[in-house]
Protein backbone atom coordinates (compact mmCIF):
# COMPACT_ATOMS: atom_id res chain seq x y z
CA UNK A 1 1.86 9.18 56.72
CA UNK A 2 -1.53 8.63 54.93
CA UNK A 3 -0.97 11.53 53.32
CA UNK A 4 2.25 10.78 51.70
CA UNK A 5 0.88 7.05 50.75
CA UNK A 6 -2.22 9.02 49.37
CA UNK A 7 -0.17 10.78 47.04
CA UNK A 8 2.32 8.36 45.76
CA UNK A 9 -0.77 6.14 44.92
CA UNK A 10 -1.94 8.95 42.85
CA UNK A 11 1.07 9.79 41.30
CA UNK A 12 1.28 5.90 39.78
CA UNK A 13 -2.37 6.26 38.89
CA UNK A 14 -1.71 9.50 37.00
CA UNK A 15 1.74 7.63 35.36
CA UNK A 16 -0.11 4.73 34.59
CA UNK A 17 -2.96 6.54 33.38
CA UNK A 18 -0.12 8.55 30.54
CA UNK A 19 1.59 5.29 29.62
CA UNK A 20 -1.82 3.95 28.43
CA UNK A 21 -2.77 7.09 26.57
CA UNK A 22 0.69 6.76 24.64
CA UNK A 23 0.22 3.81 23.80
CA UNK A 24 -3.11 4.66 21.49
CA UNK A 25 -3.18 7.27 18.99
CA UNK A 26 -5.80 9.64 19.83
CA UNK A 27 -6.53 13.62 19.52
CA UNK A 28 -2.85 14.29 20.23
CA UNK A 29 -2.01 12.61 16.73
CA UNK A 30 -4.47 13.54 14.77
CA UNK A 31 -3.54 14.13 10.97
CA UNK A 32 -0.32 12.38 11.63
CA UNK A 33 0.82 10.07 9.00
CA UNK A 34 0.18 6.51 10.07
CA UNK A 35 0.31 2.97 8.26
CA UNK A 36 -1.27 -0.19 8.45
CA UNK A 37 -0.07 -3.62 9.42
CA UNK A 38 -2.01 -6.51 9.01
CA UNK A 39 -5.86 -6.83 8.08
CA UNK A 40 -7.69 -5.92 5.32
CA UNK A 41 -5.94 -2.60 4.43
CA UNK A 42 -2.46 -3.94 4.83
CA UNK A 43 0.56 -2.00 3.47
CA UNK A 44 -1.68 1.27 3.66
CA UNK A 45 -0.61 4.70 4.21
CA UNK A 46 -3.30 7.47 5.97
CA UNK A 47 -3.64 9.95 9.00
CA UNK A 48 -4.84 9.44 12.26
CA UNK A 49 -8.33 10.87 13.02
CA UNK A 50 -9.45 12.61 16.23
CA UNK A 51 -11.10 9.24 17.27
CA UNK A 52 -7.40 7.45 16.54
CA UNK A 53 -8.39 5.57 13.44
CA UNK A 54 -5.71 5.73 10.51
CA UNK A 55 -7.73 6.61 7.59
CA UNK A 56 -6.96 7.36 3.91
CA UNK A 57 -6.71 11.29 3.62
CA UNK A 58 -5.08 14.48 1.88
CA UNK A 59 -1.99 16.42 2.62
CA UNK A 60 -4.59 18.31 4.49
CA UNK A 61 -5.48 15.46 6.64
CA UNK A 62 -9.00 15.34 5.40
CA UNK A 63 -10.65 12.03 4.84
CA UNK A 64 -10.84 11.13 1.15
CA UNK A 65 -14.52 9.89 -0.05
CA UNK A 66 -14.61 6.68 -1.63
CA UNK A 67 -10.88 5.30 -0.79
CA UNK A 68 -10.27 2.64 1.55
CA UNK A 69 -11.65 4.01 4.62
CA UNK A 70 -10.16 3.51 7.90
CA UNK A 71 -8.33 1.00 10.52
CA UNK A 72 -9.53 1.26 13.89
CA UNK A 73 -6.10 1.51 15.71
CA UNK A 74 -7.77 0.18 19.17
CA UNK A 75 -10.15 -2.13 18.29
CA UNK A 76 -10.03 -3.32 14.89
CA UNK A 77 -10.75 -6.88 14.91
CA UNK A 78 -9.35 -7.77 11.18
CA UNK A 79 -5.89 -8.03 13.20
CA UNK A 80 -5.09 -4.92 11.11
CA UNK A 81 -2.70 -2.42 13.61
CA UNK A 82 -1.30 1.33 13.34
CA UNK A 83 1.90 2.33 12.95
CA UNK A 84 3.11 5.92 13.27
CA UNK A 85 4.90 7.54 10.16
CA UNK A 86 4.77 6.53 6.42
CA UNK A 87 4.92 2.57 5.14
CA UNK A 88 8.73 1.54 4.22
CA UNK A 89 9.41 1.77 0.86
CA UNK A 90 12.77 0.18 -1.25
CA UNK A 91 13.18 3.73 -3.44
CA UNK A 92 10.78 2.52 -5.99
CA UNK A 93 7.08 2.33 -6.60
CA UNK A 94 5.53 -0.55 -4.87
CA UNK A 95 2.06 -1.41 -3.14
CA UNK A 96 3.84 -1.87 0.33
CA UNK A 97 1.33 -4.73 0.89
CA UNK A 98 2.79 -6.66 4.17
CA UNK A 99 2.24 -10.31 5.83
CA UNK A 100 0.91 -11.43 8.86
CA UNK A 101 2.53 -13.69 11.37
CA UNK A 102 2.78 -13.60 15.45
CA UNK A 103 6.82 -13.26 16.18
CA UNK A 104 7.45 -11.11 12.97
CA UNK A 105 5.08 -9.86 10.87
CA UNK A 106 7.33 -8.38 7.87
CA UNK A 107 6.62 -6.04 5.43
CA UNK A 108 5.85 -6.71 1.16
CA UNK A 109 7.32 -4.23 -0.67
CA UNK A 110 6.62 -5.02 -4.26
CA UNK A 111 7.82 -3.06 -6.86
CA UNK A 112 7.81 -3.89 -10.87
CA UNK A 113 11.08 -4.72 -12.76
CA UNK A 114 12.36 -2.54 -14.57
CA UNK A 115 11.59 -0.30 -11.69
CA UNK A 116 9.46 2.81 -11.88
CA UNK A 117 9.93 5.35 -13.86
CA UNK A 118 12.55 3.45 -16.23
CA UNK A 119 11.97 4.78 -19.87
CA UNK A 120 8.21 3.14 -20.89
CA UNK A 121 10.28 0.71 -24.04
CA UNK A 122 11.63 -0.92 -20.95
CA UNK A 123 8.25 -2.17 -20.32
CA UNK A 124 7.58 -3.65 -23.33
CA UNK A 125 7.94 -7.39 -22.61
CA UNK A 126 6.18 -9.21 -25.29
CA UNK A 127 5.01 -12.94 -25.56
CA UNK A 128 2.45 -14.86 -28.29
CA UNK A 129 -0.30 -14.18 -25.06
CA UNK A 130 0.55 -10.67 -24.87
CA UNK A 131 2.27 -7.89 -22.38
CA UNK A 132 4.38 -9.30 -19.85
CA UNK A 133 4.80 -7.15 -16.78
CA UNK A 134 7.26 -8.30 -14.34
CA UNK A 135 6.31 -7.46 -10.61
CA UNK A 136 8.92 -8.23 -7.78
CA UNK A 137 8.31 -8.59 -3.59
CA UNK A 138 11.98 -7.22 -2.07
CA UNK A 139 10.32 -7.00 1.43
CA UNK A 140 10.40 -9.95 4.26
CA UNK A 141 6.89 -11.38 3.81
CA UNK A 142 4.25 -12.77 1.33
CA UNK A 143 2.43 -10.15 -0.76
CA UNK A 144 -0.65 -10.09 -0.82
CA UNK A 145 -3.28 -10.05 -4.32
CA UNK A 146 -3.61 -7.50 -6.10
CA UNK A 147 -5.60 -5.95 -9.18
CA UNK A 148 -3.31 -4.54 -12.02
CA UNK A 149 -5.45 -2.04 -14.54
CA UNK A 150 -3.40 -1.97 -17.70
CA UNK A 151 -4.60 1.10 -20.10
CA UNK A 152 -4.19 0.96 -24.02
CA UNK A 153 -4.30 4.03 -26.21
CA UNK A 154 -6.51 2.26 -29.27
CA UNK A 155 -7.52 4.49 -31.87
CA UNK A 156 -7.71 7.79 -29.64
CA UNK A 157 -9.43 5.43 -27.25
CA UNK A 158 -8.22 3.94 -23.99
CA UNK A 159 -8.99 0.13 -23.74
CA UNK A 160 -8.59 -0.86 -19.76
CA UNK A 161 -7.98 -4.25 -18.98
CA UNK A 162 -8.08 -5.63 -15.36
CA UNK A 163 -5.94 -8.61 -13.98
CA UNK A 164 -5.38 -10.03 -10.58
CA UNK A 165 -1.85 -10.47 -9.49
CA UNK A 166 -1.31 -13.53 -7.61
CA UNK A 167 0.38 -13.04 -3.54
CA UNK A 168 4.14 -13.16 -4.36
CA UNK A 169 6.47 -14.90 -1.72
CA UNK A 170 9.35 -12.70 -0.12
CA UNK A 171 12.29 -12.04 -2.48
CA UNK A 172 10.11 -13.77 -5.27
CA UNK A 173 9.30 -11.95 -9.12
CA UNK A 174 6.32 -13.20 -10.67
CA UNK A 175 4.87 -12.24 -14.24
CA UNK A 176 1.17 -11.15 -14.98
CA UNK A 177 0.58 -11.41 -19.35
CA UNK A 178 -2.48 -9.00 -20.50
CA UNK A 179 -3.75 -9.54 -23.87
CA UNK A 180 -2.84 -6.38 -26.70
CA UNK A 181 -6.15 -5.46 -28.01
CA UNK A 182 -6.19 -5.38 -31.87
CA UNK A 183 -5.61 -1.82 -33.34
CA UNK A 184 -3.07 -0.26 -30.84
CA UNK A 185 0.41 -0.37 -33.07
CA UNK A 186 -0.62 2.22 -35.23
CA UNK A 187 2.31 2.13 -35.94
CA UNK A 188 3.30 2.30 -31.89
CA UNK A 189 1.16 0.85 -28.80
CA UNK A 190 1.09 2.92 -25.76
CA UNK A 191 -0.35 1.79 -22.66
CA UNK A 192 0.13 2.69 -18.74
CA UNK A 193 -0.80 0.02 -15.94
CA UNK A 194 -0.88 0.42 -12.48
CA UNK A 195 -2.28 -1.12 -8.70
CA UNK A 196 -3.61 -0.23 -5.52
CA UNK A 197 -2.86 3.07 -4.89
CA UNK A 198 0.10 3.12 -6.96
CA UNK A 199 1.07 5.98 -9.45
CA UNK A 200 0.55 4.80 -13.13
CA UNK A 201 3.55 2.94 -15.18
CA UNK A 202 3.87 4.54 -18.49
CA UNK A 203 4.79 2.09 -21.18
CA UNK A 204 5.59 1.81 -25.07
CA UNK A 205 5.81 -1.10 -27.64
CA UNK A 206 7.11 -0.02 -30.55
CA UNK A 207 5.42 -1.38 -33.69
């Protein structure tokens, strides 16, 4: 009789023991893809480490010097938290940037209007300031800021000017203007702009 109480109690110990350890990434899930949600590196995409942090990386799964860093999946105490496989996306280019909240957190997605990789006239929104760029949040929560770089092509030179973009609210479009430097419609103006780690917007005024 003791023996058979002796080994049930071990066999919950040993199932309670493998609940916990699926509960937190670990060696098991190293150089998985993981994503952030909540904290400072919000709306982030990485891999899980051996020590089950999500950290920026390569295809390889190798940590990448100089980017973001990492989220500590089972301590971090920014209220940042892992999730397994890649951030959502909308089919477009966005920062993925997501809120914070206790019953439902959302998710940002914010994307630029016209979307990515519409011909680069399409971008060319001009007002007396300058170059309007459109950026629109299609996710379920507040964005959050953001820097925009916006690159001119001046002379055979680029001219980079940086720009914080404001948090947008869910569903929301907001516009950021950027000044034209003198000299780039010669006769045409080409710039590219882009944020966080997103891929670069190429874009054309025509003079």
């Amino acid at each position: 009789m003791n023996r058979l109480l002796l080994l049930g109690v071990s066999a919950l110990i040993l199932l309670g023991l493998s609940a916990c350890e699926k509960k937190q990434p670990g060696p098991s899930t190293t150089g998985k893809i993981c994503h952030i949600v909540g904290g400072d590196n919000d709306g982030r995409q990485g891999r899980y480490d051996d020590e089950g942090s999500c950290c920026d990386a390569d295809e390889d799964g190798n940590e990448v010097p100089g980017s973001w860093g990492c989220t500590d999946c089972k301590s971090d105490k920014t209220g940042g938290s892992c999730k397994d496989g890649p951030k959502p996306t909308s089919g477009t280019a966005g920062d993925g940037s997501g809120g914070s909240g206790l019953v439902d957190p959302g998710s940002a997605i914010v994307g630029t209007v016209p979307a990515f990789g519409s011909a680069p006239t399409s971008f060319c929104n001009r007002s007396n300031e300058g170059l309007v760029l459109t950026f629109q949040n299609t996710g379920t929560a507040t964005s959050g800021l953001a820097t925009v770089s916006v690159t001119f092509r001046v002379a055979d030179n680029d001219v980079v000017t940086e720009t914080e973009r404001p948090t947008i609210p869910a569903g929301q479009s907001i516009e950021v203007t950027v000044p034209i430097p003198a000299g780039c419609f010669s006769p045409d103006c080409p710039f590219s702009f882009s944020w966080a780690n997103q891929p670069a917007h190429v874009g054309l005024c025509i003079g």
